[in-house]
Protein backbone atom coordinates (compact mmCIF):
# COMPACT_ATOMS: atom_id res chain seq x y z
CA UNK A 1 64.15 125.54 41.59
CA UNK A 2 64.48 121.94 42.43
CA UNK A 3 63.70 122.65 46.30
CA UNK A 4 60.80 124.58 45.39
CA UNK A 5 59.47 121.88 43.76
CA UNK A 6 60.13 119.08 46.29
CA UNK A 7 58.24 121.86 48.72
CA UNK A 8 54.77 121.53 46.36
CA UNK A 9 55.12 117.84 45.93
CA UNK A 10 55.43 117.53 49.66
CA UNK A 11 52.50 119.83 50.01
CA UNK A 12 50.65 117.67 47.19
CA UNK A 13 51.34 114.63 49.13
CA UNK A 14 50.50 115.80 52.33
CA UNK A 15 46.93 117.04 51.45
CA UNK A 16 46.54 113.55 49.78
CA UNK A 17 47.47 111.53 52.98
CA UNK A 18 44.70 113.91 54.53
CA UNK A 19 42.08 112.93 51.83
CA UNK A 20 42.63 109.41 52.84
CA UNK A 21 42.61 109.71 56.64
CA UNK A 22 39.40 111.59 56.52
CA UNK A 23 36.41 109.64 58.17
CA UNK A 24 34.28 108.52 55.26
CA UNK A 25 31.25 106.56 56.57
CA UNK A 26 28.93 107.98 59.28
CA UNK A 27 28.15 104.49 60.90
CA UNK A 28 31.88 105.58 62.63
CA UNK A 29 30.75 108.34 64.19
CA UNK A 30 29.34 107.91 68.23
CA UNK A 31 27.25 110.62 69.37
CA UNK A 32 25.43 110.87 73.10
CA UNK A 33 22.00 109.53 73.51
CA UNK A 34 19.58 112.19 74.74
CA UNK A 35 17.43 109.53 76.99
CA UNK A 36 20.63 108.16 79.02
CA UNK A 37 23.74 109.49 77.67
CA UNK A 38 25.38 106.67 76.92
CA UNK A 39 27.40 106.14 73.62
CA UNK A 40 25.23 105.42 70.30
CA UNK A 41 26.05 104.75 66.75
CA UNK A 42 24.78 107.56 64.75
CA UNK A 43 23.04 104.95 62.59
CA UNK A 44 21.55 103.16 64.93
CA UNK A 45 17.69 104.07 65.21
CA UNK A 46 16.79 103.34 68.59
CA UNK A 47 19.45 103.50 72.06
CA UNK A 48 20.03 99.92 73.10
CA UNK A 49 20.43 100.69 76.32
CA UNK A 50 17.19 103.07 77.41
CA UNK A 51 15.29 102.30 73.77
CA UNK A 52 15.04 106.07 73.24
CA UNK A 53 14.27 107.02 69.10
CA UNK A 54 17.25 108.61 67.92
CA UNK A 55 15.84 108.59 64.32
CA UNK A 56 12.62 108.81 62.19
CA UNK A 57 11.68 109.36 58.38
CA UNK A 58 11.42 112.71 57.08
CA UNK A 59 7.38 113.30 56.62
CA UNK A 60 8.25 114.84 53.06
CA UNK A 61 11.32 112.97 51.61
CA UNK A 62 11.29 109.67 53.68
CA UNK A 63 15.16 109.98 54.12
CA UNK A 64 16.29 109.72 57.79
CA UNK A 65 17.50 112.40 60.39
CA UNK A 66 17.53 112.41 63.76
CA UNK A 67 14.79 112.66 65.62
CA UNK A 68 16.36 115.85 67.44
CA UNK A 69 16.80 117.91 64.51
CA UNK A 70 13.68 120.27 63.53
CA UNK A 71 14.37 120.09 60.23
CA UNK A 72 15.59 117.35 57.63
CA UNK A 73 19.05 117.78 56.51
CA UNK A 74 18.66 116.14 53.10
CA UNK A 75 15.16 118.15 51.63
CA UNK A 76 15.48 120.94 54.34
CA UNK A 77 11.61 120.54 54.78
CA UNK A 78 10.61 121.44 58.57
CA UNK A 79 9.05 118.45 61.03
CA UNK A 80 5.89 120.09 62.78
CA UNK A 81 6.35 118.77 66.14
């Protein structure tokens, strides 16, 4: 009984740790430039290297997305491009 219990708290605990390991912010995550390839911050609005947009306002909510994607991820209006 005792060993099963120790099992679930060390289950419990381990799906905690995860929780907190977990990448919270975006401005962490690098993606790929389409103009040059290099590294960019997924924030960032423009590459510094080539000065390619990597993001615009949404036409209908005014919330940003990337400039690649066809349709905003926040409103799910579509960009007429």
């Amino acid at each position: 009984m005792i060993f099963l219990l120790l099992v679930i708290l060390a289950l419990l605990l381990l799906e905690i740790q995860d929780e907190f390991n977990r990448p919270t912010a975006v401005e962490n995550i690098v993606v790929e430039c389409p103009g040059c390839g290099k590294e960019v911050d997924l924030d960032w609005i423009a590459c510094p290297h080539c000065l390619q947009r990597l993001r615009e306002n949404c036409t209908h909510c005014e919330n940003r997305k990337m400039i690649s994607h066809h349709f905003c991820t926040v409103c799910g209006s579509t960009t007429s491009r």
